[in-house]
PDB file of N, CA and C in Angstrom:
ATOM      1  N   UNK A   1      79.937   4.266  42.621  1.00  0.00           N
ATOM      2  CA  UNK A   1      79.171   3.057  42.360  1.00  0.00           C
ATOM      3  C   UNK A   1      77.942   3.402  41.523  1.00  0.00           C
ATOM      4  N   UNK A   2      77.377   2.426  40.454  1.00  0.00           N
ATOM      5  CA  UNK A   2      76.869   2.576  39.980  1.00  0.00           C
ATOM      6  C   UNK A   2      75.682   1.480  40.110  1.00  0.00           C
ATOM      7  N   UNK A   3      74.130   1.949  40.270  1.00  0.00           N
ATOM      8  CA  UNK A   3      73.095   1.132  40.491  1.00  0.00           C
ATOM      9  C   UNK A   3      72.290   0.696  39.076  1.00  0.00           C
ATOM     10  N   UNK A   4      72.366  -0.627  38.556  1.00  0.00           N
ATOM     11  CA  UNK A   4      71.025  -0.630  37.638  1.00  0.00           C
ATOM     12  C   UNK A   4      70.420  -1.398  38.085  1.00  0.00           C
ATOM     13  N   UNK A   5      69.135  -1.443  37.682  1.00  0.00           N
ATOM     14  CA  UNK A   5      68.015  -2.284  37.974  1.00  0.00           C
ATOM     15  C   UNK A   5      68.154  -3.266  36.864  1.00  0.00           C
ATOM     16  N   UNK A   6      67.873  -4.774  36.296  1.00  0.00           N
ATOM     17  CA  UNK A   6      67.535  -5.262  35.149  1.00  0.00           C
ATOM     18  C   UNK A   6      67.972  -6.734  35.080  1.00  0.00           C
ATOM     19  N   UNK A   7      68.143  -7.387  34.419  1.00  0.00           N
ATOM     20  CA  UNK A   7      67.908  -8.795  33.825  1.00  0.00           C
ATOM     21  C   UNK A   7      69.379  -9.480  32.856  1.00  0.00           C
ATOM     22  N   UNK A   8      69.654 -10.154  33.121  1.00  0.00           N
ATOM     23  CA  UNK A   8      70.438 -11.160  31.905  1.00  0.00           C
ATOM     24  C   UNK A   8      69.894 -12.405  31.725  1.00  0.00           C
ATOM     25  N   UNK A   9      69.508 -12.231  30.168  1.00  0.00           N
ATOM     26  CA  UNK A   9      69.014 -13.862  29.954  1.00  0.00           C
ATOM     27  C   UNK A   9      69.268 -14.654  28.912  1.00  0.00           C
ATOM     28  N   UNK A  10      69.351 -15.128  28.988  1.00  0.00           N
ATOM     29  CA  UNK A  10      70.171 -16.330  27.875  1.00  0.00           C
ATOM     30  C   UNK A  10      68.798 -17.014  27.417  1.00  0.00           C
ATOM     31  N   UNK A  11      68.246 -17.166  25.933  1.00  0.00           N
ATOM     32  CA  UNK A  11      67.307 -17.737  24.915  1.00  0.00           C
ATOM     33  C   UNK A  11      67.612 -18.092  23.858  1.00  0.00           C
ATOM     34  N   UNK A  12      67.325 -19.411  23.246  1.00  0.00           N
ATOM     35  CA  UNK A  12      67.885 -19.744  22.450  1.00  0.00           C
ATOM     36  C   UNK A  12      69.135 -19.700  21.756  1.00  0.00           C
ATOM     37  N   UNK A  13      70.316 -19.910  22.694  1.00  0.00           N
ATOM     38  CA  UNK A  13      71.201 -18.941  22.604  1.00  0.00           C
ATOM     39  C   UNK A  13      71.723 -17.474  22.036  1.00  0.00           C
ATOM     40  N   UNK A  14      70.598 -15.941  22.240  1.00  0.00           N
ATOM     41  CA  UNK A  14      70.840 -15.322  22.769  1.00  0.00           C
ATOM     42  C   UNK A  14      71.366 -15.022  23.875  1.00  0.00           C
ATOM     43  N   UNK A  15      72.022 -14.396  23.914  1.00  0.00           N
ATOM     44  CA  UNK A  15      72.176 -13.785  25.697  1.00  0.00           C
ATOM     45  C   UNK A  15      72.152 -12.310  25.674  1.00  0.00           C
ATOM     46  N   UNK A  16      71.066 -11.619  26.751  1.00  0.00           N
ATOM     47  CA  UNK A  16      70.616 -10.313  26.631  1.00  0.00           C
ATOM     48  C   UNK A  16      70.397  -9.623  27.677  1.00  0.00           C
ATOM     49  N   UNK A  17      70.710  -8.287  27.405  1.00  0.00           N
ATOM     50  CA  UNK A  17      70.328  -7.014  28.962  1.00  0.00           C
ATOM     51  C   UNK A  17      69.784  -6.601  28.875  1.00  0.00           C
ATOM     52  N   UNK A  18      68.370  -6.752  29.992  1.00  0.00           N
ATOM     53  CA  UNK A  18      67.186  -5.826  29.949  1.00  0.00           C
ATOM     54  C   UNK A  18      67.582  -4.924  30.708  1.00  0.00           C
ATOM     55  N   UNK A  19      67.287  -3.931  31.155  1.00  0.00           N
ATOM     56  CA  UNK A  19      67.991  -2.877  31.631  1.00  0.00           C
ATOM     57  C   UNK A  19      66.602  -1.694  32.061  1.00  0.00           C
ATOM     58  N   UNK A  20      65.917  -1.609  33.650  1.00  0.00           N
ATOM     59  CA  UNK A  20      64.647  -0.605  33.372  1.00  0.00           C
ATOM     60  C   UNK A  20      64.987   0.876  33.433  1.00  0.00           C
ATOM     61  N   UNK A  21      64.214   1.695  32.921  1.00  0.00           N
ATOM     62  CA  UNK A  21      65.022   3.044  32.451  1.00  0.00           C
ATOM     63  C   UNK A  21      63.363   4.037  32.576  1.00  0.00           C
ATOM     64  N   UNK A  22      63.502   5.214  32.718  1.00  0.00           N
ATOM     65  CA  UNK A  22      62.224   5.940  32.870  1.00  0.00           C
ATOM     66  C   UNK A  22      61.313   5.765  31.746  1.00  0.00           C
ATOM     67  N   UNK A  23      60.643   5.893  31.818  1.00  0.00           N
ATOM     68  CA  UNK A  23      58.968   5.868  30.499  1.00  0.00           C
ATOM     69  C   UNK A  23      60.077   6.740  29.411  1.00  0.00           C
ATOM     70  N   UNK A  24      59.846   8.387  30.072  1.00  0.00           N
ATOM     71  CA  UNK A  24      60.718   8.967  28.587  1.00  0.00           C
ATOM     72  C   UNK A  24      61.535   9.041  27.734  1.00  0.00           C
ATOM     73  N   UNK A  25      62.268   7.708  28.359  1.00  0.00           N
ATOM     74  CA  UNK A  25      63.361   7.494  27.487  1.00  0.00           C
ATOM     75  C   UNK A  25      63.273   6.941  26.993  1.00  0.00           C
ATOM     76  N   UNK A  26      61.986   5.888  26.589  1.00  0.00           N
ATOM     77  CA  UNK A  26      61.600   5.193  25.293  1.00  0.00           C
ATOM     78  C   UNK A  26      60.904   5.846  24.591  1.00  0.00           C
ATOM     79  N   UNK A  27      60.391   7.423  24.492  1.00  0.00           N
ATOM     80  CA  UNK A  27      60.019   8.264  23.533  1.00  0.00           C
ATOM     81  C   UNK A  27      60.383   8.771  22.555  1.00  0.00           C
ATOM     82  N   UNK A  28      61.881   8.501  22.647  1.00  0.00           N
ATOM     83  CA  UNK A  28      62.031   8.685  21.710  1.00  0.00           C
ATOM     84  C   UNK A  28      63.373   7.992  21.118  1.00  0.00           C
ATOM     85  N   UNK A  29      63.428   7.781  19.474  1.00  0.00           N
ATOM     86  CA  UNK A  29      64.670   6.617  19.436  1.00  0.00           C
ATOM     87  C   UNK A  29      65.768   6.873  19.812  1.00  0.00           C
ATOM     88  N   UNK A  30      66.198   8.479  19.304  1.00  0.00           N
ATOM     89  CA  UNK A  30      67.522   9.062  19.479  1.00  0.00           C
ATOM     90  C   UNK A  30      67.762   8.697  21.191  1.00  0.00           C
ATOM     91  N   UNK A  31      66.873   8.491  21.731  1.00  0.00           N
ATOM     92  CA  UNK A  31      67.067   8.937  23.163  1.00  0.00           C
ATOM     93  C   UNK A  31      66.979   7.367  23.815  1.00  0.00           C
ATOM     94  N   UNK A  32      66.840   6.366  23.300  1.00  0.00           N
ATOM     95  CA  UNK A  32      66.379   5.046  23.329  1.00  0.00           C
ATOM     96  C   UNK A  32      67.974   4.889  23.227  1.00  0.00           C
ATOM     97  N   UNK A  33      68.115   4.924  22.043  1.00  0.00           N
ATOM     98  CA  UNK A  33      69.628   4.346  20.777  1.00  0.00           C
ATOM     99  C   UNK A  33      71.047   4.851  22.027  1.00  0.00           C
ATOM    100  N   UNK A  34      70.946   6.152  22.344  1.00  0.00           N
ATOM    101  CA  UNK A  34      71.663   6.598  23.686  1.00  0.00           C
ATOM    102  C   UNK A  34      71.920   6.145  24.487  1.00  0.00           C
ATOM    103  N   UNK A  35      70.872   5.908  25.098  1.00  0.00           N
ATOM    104  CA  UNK A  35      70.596   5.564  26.793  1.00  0.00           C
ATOM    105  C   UNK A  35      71.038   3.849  26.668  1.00  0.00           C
ATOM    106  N   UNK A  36      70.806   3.243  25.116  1.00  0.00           N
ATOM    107  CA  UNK A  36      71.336   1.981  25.514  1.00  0.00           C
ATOM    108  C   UNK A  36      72.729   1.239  25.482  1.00  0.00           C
ATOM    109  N   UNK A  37      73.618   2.635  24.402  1.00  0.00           N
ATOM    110  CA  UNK A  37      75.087   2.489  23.886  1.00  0.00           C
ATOM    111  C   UNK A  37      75.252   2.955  25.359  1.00  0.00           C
ATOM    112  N   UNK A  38      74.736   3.868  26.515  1.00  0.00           N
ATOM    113  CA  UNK A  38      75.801   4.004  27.774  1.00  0.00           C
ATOM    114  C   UNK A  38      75.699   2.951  28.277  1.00  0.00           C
ATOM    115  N   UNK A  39      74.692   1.751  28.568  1.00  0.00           N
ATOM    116  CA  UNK A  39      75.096   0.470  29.311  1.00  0.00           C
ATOM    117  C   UNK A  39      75.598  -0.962  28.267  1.00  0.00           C
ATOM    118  N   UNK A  40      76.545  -0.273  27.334  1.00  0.00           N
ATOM    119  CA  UNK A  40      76.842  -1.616  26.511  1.00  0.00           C
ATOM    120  C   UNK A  40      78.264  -1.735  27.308  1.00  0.00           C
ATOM    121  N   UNK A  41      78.961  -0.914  27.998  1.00  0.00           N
ATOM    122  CA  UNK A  41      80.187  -1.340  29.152  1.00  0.00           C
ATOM    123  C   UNK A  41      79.982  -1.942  30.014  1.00  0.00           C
ATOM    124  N   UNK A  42      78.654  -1.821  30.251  1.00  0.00           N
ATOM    125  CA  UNK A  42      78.440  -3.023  31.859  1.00  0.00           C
ATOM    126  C   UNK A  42      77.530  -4.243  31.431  1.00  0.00           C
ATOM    127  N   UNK A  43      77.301  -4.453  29.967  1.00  0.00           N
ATOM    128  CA  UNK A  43      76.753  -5.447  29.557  1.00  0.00           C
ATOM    129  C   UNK A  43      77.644  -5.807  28.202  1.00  0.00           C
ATOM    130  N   UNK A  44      78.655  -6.245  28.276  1.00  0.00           N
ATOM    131  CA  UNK A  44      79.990  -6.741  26.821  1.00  0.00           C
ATOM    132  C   UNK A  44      79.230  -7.239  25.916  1.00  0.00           C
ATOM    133  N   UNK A  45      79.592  -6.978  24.394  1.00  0.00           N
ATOM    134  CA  UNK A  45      78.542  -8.557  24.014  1.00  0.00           C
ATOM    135  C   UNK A  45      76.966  -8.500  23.770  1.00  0.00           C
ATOM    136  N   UNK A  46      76.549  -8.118  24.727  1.00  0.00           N
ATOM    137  CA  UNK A  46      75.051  -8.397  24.804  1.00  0.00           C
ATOM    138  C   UNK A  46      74.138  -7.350  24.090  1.00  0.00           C
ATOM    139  N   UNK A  47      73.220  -7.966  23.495  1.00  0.00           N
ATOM    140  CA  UNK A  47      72.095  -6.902  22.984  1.00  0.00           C
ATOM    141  C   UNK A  47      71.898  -5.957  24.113  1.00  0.00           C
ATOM    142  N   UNK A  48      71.286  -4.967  23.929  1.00  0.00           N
ATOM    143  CA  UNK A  48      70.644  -4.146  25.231  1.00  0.00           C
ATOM    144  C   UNK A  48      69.119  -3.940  25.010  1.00  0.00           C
ATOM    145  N   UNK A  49      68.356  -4.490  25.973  1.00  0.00           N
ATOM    146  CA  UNK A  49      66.807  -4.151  25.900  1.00  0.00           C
ATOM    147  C   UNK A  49      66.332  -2.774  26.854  1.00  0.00           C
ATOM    148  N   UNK A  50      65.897  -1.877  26.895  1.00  0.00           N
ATOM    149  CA  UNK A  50      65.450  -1.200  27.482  1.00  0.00           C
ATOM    150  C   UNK A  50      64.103  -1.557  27.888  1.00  0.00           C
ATOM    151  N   UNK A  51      63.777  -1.091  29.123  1.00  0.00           N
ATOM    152  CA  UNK A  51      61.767  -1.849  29.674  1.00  0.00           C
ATOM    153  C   UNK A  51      61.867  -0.453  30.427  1.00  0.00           C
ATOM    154  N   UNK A  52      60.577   0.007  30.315  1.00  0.00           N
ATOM    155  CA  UNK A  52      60.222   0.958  31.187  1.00  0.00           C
ATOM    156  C   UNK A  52      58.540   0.576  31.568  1.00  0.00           C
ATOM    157  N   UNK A  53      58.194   0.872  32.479  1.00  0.00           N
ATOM    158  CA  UNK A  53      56.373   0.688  33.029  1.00  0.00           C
ATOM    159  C   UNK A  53      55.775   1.848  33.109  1.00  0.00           C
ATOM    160  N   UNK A  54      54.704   1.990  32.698  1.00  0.00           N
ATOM    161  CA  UNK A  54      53.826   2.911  32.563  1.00  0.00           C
ATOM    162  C   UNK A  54      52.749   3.355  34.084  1.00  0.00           C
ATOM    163  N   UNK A  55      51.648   4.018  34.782  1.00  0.00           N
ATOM    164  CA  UNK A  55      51.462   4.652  35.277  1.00  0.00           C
ATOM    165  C   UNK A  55      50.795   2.776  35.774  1.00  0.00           C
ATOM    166  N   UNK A  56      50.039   2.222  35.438  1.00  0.00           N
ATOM    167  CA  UNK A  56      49.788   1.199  35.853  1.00  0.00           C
ATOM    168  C   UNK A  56      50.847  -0.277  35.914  1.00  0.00           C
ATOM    169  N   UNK A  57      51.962  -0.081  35.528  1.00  0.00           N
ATOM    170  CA  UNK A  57      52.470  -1.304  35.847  1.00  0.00           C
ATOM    171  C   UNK A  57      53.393  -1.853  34.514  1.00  0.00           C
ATOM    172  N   UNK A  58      52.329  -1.297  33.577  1.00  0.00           N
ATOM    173  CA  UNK A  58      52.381  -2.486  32.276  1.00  0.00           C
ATOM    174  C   UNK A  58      53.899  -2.021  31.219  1.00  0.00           C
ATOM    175  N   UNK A  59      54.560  -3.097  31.307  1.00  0.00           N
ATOM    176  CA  UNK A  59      55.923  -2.533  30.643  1.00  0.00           C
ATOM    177  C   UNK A  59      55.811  -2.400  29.035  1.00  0.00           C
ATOM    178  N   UNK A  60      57.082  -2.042  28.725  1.00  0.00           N
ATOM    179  CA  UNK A  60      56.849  -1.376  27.392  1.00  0.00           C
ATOM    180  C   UNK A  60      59.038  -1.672  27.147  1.00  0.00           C
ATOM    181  N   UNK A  61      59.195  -2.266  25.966  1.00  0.00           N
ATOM    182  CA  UNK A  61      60.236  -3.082  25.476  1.00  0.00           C
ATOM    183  C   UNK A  61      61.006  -1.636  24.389  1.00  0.00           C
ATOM    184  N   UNK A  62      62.274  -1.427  24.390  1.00  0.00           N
ATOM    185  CA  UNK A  62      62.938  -0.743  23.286  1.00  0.00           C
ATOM    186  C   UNK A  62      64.095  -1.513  22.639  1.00  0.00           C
ATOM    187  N   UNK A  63      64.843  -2.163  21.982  1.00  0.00           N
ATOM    188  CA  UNK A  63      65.618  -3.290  21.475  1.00  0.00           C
ATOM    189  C   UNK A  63      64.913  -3.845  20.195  1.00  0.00           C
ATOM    190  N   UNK A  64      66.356  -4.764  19.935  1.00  0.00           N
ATOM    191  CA  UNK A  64      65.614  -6.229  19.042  1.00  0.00           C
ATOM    192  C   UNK A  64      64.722  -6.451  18.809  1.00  0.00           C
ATOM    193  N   UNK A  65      64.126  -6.567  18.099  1.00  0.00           N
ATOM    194  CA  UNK A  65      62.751  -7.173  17.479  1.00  0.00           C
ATOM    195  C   UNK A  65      62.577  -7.842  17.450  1.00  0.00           C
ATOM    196  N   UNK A  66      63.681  -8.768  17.281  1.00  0.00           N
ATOM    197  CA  UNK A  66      63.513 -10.879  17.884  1.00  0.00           C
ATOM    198  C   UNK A  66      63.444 -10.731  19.228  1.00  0.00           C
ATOM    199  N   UNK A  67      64.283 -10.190  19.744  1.00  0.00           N
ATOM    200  CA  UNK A  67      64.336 -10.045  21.605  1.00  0.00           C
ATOM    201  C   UNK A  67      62.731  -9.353  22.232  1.00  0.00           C
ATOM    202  N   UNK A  68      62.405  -8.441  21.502  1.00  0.00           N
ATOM    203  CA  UNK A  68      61.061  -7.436  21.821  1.00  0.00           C
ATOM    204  C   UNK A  68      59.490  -8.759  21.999  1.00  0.00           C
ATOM    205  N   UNK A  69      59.914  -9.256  20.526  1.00  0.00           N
ATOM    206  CA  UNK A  69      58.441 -10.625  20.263  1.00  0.00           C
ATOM    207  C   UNK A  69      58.913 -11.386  21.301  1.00  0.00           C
ATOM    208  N   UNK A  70      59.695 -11.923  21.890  1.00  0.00           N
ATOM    209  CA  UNK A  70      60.115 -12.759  23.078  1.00  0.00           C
ATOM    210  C   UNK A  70      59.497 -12.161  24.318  1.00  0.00           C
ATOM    211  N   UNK A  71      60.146 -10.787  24.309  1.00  0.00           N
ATOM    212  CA  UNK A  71      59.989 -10.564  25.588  1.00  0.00           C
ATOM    213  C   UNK A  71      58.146 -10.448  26.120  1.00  0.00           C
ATOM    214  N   UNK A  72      57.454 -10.052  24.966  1.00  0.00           N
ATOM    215  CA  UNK A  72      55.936  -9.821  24.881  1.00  0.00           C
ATOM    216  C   UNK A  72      55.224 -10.741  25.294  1.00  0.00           C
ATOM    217  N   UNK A  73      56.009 -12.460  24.920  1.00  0.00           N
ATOM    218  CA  UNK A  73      55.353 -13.263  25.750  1.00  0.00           C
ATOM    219  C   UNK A  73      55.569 -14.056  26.968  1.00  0.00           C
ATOM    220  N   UNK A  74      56.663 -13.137  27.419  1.00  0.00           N
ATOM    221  CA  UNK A  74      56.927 -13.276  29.289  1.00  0.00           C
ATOM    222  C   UNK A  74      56.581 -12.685  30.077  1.00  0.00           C
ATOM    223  N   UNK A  75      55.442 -12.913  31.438  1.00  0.00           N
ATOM    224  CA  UNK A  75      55.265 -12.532  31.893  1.00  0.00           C
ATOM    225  C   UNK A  75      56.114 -11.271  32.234  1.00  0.00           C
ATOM    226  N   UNK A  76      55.581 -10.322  33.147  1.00  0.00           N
ATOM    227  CA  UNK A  76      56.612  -9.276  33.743  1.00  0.00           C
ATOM    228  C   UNK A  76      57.449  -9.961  34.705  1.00  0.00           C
ATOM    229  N   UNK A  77      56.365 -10.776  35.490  1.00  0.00           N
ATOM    230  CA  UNK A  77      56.602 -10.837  36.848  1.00  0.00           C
ATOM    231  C   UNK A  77      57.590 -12.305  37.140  1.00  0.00           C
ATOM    232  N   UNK A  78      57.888 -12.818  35.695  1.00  0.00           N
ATOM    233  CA  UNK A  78      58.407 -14.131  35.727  1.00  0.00           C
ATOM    234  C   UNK A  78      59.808 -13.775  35.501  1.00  0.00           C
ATOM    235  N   UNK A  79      60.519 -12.448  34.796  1.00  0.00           N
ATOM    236  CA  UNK A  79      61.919 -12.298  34.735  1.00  0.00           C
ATOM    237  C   UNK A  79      62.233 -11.907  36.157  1.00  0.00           C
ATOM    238  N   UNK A  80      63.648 -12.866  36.077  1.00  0.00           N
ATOM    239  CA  UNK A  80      64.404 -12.384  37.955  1.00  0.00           C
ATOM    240  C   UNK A  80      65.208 -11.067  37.873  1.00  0.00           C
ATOM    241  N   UNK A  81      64.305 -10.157  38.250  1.00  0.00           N
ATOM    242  CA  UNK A  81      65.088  -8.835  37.960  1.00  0.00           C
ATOM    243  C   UNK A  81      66.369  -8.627  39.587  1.00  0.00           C
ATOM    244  N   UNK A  82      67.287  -7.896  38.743  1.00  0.00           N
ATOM    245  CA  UNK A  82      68.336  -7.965  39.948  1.00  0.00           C
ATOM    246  C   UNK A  82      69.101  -6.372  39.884  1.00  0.00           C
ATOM    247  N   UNK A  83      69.687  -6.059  41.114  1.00  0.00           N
ATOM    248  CA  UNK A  83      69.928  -4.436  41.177  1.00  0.00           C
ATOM    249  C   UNK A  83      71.293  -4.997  40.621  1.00  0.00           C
ATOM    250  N   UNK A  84      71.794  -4.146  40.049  1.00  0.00           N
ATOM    251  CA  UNK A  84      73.738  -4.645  39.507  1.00  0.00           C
ATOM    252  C   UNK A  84      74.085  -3.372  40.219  1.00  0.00           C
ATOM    253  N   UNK A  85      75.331  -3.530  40.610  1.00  0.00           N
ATOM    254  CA  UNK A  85      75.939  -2.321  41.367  1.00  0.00           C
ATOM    255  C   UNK A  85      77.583  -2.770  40.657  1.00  0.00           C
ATOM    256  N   UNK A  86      77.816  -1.523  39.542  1.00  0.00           N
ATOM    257  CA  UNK A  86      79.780  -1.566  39.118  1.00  0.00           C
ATOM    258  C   UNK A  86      80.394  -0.334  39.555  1.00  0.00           C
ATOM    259  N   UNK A  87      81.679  -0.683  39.587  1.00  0.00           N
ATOM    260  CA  UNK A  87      82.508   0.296  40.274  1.00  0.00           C
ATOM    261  C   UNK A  87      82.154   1.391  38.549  1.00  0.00           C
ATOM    262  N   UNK A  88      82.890   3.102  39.158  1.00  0.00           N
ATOM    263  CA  UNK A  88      82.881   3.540  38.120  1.00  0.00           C
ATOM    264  C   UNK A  88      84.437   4.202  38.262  1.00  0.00           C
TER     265      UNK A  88
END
């Protein structure tokens, strides 16, 4: 079984996977671009956003750039984040 933490949301008809992932793996792109082609099987279809939070809280977006300016002006605390659990 497999645990993620993260989000599906449908905007303007987008529909998208936020997906939270450690701080260091938005350091870097190669490692961004990676980490987000392994959850494009448990998200078909969908863009993939990566969010990771920093030592105080405050998140930090890797994806889309239409999806990224979106996400900047949603609260944190207003997306319904949900654990996904898929067979592997």
């Amino acid at each position: 079984m497999e645990k993620i933490q993260g989000a599906v949301i449908k905007e303007r008809g987008v529909k998208f996977a936020i997906v939270i992932v450690k701080p260091h793996l938005l350091l870097s792109q190669t490692d961004s671009q990676t980490t987000a082609q392994a959850f494009e099987p448990y998200f078909p279809a969908m863009p993939i956003v990566l969010m990771a939070q920093d030592a105080l809280g405050k998140p930090s977006y890797w994806g889309r750039k239409d999806i990224i300016r979106f996400l900047s002006k949603v609260p944190f605390e207003k997306i319904q984040w949900v654990e996904y659990t898929f067979d592997m």
